[in-house]
PDB file of N, CA and C in Angstrom:
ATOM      1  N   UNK A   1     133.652 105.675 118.208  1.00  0.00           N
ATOM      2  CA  UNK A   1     132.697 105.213 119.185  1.00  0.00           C
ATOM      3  C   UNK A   1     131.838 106.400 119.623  1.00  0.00           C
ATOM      4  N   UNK A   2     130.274 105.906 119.756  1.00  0.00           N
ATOM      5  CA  UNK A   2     129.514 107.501 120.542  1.00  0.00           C
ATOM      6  C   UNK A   2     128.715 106.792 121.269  1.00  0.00           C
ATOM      7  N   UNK A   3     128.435 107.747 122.062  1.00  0.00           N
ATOM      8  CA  UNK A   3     127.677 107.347 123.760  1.00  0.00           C
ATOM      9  C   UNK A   3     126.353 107.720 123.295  1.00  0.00           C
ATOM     10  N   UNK A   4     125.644 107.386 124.018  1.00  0.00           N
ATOM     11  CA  UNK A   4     124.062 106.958 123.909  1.00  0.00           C
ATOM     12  C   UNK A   4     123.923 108.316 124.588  1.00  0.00           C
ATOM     13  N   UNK A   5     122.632 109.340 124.117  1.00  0.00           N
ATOM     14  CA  UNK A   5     122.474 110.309 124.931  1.00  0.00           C
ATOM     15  C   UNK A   5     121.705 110.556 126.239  1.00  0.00           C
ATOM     16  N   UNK A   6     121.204 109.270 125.968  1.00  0.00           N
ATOM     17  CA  UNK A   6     119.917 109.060 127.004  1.00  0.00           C
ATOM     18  C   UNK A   6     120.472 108.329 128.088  1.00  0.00           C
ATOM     19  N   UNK A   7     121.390 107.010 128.147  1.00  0.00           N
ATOM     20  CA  UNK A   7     122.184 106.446 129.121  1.00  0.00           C
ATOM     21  C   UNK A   7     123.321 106.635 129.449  1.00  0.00           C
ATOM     22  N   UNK A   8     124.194 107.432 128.411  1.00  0.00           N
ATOM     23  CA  UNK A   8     125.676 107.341 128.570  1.00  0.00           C
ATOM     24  C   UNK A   8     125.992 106.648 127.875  1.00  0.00           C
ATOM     25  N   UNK A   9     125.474 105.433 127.469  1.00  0.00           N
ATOM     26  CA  UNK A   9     126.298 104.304 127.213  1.00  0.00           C
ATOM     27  C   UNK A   9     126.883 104.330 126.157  1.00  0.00           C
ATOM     28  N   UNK A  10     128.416 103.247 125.921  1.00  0.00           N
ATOM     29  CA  UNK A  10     129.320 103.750 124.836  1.00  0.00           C
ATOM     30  C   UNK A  10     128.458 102.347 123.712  1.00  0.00           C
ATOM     31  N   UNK A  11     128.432 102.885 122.529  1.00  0.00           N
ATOM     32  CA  UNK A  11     127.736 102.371 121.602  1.00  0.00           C
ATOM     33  C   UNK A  11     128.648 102.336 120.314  1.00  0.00           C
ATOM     34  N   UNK A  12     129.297 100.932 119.832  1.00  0.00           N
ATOM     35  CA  UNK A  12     130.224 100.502 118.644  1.00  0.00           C
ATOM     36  C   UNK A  12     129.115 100.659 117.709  1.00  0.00           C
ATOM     37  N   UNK A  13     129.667 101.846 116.821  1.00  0.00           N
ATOM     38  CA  UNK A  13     129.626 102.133 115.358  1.00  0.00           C
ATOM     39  C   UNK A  13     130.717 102.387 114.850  1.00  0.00           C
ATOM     40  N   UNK A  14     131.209 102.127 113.075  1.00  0.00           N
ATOM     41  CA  UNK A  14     131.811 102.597 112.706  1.00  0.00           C
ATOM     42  C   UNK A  14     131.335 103.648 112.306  1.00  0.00           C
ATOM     43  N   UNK A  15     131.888 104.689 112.115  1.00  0.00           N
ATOM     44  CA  UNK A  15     130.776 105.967 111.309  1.00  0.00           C
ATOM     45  C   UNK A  15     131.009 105.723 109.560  1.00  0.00           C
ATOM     46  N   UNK A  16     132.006 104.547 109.482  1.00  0.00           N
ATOM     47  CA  UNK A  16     132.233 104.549 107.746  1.00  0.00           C
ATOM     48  C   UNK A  16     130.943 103.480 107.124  1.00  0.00           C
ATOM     49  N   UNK A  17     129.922 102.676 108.708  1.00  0.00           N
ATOM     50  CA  UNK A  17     128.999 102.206 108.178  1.00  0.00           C
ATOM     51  C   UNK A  17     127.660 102.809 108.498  1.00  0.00           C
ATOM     52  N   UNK A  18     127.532 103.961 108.830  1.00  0.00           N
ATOM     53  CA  UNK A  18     126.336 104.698 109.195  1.00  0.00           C
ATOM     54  C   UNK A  18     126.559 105.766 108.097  1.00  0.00           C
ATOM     55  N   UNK A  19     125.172 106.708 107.891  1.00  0.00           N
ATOM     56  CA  UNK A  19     125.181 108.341 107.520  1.00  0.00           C
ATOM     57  C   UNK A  19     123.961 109.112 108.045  1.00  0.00           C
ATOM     58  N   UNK A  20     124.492 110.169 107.931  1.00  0.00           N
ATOM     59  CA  UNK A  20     124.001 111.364 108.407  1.00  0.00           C
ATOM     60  C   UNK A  20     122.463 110.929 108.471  1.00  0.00           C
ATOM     61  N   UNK A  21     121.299 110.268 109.190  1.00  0.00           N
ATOM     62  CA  UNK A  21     119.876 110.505 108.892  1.00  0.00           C
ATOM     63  C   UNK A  21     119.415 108.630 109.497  1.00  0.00           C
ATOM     64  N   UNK A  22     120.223 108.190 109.518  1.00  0.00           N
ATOM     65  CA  UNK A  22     120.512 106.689 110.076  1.00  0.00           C
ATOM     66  C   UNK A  22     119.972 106.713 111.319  1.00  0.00           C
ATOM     67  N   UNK A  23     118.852 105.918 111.651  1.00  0.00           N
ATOM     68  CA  UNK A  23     118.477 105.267 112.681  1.00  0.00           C
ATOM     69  C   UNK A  23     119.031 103.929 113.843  1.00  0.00           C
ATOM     70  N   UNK A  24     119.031 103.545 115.241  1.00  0.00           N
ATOM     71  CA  UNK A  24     119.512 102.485 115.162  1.00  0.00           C
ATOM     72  C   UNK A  24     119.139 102.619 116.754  1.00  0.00           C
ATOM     73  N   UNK A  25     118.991 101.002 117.605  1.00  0.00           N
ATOM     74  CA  UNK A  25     118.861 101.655 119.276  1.00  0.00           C
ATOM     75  C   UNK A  25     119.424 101.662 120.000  1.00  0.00           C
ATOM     76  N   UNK A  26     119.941 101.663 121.113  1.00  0.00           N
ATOM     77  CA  UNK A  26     120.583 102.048 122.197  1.00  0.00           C
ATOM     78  C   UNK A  26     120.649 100.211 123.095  1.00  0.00           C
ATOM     79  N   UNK A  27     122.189  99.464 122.454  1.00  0.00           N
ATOM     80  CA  UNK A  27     121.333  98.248 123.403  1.00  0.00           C
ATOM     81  C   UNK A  27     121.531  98.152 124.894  1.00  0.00           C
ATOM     82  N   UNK A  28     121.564  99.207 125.030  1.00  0.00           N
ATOM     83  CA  UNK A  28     121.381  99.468 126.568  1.00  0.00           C
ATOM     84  C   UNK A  28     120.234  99.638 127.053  1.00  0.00           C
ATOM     85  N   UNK A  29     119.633 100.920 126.679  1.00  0.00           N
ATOM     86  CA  UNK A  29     118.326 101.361 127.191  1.00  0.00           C
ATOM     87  C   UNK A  29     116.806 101.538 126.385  1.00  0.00           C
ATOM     88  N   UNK A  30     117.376 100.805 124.896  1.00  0.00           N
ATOM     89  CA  UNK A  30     116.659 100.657 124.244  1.00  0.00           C
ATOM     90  C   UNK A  30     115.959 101.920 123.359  1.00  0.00           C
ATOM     91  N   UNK A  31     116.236 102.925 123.457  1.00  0.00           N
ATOM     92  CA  UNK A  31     116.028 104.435 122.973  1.00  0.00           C
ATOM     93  C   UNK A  31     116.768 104.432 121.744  1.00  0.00           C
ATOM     94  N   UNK A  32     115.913 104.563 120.705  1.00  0.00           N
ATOM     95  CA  UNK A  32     115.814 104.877 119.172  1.00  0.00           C
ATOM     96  C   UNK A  32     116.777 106.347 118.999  1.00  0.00           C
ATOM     97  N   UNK A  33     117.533 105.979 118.130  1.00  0.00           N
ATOM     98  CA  UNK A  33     118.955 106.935 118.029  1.00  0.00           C
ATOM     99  C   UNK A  33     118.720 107.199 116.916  1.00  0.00           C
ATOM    100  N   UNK A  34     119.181 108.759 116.134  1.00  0.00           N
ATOM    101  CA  UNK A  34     119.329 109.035 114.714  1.00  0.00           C
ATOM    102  C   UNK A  34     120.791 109.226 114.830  1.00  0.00           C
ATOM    103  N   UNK A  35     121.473 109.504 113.704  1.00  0.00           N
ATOM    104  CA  UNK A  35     123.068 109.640 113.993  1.00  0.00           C
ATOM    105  C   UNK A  35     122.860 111.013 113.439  1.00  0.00           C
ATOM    106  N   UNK A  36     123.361 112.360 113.478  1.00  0.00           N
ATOM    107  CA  UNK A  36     123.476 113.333 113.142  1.00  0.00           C
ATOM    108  C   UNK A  36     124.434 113.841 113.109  1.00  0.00           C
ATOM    109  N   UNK A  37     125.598 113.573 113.034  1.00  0.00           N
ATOM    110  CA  UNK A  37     126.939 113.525 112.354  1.00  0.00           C
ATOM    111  C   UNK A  37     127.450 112.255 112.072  1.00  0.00           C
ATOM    112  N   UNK A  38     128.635 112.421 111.224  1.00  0.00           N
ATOM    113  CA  UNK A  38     129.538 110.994 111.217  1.00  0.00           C
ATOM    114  C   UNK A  38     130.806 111.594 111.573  1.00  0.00           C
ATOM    115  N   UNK A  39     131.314 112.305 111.401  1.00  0.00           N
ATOM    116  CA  UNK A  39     132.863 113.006 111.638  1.00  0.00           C
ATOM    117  C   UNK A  39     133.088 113.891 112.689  1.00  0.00           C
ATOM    118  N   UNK A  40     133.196 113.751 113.641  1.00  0.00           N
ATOM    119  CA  UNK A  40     132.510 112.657 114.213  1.00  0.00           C
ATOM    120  C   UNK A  40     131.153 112.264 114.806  1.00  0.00           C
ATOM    121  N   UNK A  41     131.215 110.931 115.045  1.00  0.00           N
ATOM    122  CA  UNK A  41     130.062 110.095 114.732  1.00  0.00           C
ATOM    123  C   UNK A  41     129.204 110.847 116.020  1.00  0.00           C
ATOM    124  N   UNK A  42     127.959 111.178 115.830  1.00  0.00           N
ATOM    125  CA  UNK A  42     127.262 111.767 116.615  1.00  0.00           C
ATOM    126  C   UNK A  42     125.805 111.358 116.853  1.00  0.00           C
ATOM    127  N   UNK A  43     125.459 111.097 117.964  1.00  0.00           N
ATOM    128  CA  UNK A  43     123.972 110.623 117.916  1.00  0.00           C
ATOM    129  C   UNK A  43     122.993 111.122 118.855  1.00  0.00           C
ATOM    130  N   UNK A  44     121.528 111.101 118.161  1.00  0.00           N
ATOM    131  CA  UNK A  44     120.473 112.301 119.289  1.00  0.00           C
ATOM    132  C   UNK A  44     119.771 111.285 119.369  1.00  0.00           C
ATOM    133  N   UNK A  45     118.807 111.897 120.204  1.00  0.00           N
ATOM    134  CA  UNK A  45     117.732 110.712 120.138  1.00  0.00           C
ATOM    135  C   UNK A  45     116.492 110.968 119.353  1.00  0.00           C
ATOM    136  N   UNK A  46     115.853 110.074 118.498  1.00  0.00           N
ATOM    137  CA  UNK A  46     115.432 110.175 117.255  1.00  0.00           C
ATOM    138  C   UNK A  46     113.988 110.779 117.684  1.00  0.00           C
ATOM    139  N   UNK A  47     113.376 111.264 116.537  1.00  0.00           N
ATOM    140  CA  UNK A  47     111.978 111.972 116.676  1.00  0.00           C
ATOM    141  C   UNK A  47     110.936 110.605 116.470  1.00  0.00           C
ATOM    142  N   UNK A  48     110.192 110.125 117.263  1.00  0.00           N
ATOM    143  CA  UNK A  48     109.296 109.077 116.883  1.00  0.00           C
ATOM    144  C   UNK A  48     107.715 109.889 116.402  1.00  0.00           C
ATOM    145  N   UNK A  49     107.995 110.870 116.322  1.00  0.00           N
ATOM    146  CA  UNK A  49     106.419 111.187 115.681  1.00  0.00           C
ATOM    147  C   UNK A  49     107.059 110.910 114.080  1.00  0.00           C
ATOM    148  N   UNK A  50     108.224 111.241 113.691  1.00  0.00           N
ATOM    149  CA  UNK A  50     108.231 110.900 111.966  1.00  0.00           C
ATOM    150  C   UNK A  50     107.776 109.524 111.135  1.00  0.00           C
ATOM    151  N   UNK A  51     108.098 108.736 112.569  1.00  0.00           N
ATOM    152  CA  UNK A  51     107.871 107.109 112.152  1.00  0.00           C
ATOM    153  C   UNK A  51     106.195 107.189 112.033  1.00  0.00           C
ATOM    154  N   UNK A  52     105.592 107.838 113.092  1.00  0.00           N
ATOM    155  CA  UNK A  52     104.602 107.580 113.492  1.00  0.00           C
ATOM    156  C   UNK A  52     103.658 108.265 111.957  1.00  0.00           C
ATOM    157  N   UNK A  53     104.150 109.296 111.534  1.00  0.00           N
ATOM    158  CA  UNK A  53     103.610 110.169 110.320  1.00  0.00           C
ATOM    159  C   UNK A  53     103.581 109.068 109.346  1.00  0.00           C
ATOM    160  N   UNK A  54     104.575 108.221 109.151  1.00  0.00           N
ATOM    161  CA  UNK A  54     105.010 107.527 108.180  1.00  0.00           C
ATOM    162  C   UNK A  54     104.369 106.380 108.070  1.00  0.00           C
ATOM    163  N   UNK A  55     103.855 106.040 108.528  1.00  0.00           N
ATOM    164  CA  UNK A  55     102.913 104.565 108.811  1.00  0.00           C
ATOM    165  C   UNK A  55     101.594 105.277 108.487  1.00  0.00           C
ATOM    166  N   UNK A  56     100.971 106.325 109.031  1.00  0.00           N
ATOM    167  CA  UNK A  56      99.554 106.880 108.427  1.00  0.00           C
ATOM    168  C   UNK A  56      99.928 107.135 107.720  1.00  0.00           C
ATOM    169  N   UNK A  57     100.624 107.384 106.426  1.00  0.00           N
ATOM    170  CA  UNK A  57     100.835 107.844 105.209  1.00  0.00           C
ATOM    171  C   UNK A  57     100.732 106.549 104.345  1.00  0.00           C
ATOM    172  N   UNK A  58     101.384 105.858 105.043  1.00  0.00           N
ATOM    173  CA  UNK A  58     101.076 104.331 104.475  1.00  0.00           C
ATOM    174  C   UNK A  58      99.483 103.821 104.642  1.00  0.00           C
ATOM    175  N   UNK A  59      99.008 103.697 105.810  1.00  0.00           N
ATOM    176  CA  UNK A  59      97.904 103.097 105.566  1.00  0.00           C
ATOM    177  C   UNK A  59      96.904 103.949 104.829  1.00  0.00           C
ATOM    178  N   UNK A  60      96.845 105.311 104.903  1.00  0.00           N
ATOM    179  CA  UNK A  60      96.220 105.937 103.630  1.00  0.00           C
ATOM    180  C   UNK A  60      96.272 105.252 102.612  1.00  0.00           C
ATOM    181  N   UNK A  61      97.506 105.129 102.103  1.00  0.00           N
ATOM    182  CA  UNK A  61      97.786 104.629 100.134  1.00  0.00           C
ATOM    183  C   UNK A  61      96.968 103.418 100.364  1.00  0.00           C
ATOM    184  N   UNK A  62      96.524 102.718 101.215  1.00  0.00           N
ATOM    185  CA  UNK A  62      96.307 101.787 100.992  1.00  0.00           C
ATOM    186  C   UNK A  62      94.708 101.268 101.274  1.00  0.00           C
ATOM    187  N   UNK A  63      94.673 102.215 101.697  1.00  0.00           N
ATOM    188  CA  UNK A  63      92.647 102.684 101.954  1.00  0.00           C
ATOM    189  C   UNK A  63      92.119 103.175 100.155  1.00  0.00           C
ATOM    190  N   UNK A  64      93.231 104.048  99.716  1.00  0.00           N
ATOM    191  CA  UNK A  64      92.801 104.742  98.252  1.00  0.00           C
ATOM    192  C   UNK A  64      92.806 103.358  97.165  1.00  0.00           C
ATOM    193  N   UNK A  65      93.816 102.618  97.425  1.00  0.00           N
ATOM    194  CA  UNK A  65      93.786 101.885  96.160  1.00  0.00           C
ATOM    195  C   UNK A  65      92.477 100.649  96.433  1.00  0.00           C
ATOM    196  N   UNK A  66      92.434 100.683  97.400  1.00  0.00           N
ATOM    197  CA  UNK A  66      90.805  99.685  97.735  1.00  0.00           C
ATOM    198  C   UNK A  66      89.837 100.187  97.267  1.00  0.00           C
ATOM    199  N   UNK A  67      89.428 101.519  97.172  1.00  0.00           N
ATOM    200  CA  UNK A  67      88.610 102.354  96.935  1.00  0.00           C
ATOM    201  C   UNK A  67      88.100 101.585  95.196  1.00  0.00           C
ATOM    202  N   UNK A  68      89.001 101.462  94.621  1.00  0.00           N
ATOM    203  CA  UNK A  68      88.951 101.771  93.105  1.00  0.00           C
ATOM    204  C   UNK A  68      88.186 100.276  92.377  1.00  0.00           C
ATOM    205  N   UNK A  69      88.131  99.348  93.211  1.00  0.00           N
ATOM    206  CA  UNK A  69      87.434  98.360  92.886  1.00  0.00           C
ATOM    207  C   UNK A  69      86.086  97.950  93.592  1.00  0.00           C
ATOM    208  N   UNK A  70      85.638  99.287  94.140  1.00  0.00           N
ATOM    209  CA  UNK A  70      84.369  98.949  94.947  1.00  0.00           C
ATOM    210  C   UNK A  70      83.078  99.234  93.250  1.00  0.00           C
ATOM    211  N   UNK A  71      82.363  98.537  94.248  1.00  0.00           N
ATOM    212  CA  UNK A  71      80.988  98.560  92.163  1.00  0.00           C
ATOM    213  C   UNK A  71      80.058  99.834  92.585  1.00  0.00           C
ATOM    214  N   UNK A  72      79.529  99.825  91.879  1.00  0.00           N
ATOM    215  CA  UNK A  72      79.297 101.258  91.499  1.00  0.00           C
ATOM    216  C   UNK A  72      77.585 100.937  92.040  1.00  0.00           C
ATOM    217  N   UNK A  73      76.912 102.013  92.271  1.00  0.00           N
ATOM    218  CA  UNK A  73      75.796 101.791  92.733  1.00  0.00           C
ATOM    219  C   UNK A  73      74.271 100.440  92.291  1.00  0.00           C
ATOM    220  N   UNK A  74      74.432 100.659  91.064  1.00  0.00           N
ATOM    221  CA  UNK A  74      73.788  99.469  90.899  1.00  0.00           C
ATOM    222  C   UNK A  74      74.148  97.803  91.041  1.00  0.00           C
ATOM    223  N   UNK A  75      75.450  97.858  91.472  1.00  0.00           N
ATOM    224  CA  UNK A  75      76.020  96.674  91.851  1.00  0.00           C
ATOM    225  C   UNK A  75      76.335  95.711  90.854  1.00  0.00           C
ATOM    226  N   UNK A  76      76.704  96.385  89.950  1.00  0.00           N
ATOM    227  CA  UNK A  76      77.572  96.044  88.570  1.00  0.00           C
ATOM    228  C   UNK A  76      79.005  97.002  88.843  1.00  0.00           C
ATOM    229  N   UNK A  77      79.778  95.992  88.181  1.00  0.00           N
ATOM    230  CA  UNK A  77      81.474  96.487  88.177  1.00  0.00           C
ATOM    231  C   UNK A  77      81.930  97.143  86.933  1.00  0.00           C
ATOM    232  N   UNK A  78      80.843  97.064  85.828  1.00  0.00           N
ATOM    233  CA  UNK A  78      81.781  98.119  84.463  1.00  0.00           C
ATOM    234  C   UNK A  78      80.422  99.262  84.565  1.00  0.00           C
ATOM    235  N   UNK A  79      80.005  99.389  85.531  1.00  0.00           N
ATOM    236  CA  UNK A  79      78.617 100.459  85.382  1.00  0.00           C
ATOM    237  C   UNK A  79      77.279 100.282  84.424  1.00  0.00           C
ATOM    238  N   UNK A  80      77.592  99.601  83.358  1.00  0.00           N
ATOM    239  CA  UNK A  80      76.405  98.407  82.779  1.00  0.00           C
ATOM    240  C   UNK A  80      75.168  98.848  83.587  1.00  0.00           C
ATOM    241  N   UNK A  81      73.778  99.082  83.330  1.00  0.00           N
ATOM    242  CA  UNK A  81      72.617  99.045  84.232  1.00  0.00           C
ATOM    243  C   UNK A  81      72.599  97.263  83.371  1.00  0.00           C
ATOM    244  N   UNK A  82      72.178  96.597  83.957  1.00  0.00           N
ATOM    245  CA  UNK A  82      71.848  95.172  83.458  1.00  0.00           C
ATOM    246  C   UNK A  82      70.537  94.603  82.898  1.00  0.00           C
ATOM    247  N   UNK A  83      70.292  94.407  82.139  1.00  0.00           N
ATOM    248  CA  UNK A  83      69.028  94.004  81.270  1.00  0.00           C
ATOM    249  C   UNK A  83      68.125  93.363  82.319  1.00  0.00           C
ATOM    250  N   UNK A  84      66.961  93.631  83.202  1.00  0.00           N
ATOM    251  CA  UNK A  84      66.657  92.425  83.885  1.00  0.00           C
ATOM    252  C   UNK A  84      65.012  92.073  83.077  1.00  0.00           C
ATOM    253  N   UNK A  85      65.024  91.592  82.665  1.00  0.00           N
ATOM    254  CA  UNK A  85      64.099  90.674  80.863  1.00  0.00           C
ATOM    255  C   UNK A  85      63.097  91.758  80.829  1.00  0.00           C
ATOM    256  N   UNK A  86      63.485  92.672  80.440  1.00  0.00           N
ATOM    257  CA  UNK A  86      62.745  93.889  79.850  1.00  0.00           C
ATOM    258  C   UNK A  86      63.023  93.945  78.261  1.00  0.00           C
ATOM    259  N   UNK A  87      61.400  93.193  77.653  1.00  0.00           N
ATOM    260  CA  UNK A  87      61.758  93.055  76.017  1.00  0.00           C
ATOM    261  C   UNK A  87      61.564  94.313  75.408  1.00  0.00           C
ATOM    262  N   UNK A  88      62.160  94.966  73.767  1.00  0.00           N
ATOM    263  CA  UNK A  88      61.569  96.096  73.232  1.00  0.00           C
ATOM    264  C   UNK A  88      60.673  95.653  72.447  1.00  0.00           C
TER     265      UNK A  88
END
């Protein structure tokens, strides 16, 4: 069993179902826990800027792959300039 660092409060884990880097919250006070030991089971309170890194890292990837189907200046999609009835 480990206590919440932020309330005290006693908080049921097994440590044989957590590891070392494991997130989880406090249902007491609601404060986001990392476990940083298991032997015994030990818990801090978690860094929320990593989450926060981790989500702009995500919505990046996902700005780049949009990128790749925008058309190209003449407003054709294989770059083609397009015949517009110009005979030789």
């Amino acid at each position: 069993m480990a206590t919440c660092p932020e309330c005290d409060a006693e908080i049921e884990v097994d440590e044989f179902d957590v590891d070392k880097g494991d997130q989880l919250s406090c249902p007491e006070c609601g404060s986001n826990l990392e476990v940083v030991g298991v032997s015994p089971l030990e818990l801090d309170i978690a860094d929320e800027d990593e989450d926060e890194e981790e989500d702009d890292d995500d919505e990046d990837d996902l700005d780049d792959d949009d990128d790749s189907d925008d058309l190209d200046d003449e407003g054709d999609e294989d770059g083609d300039e397009e015949d517009e009835g110009w005979d030789e």
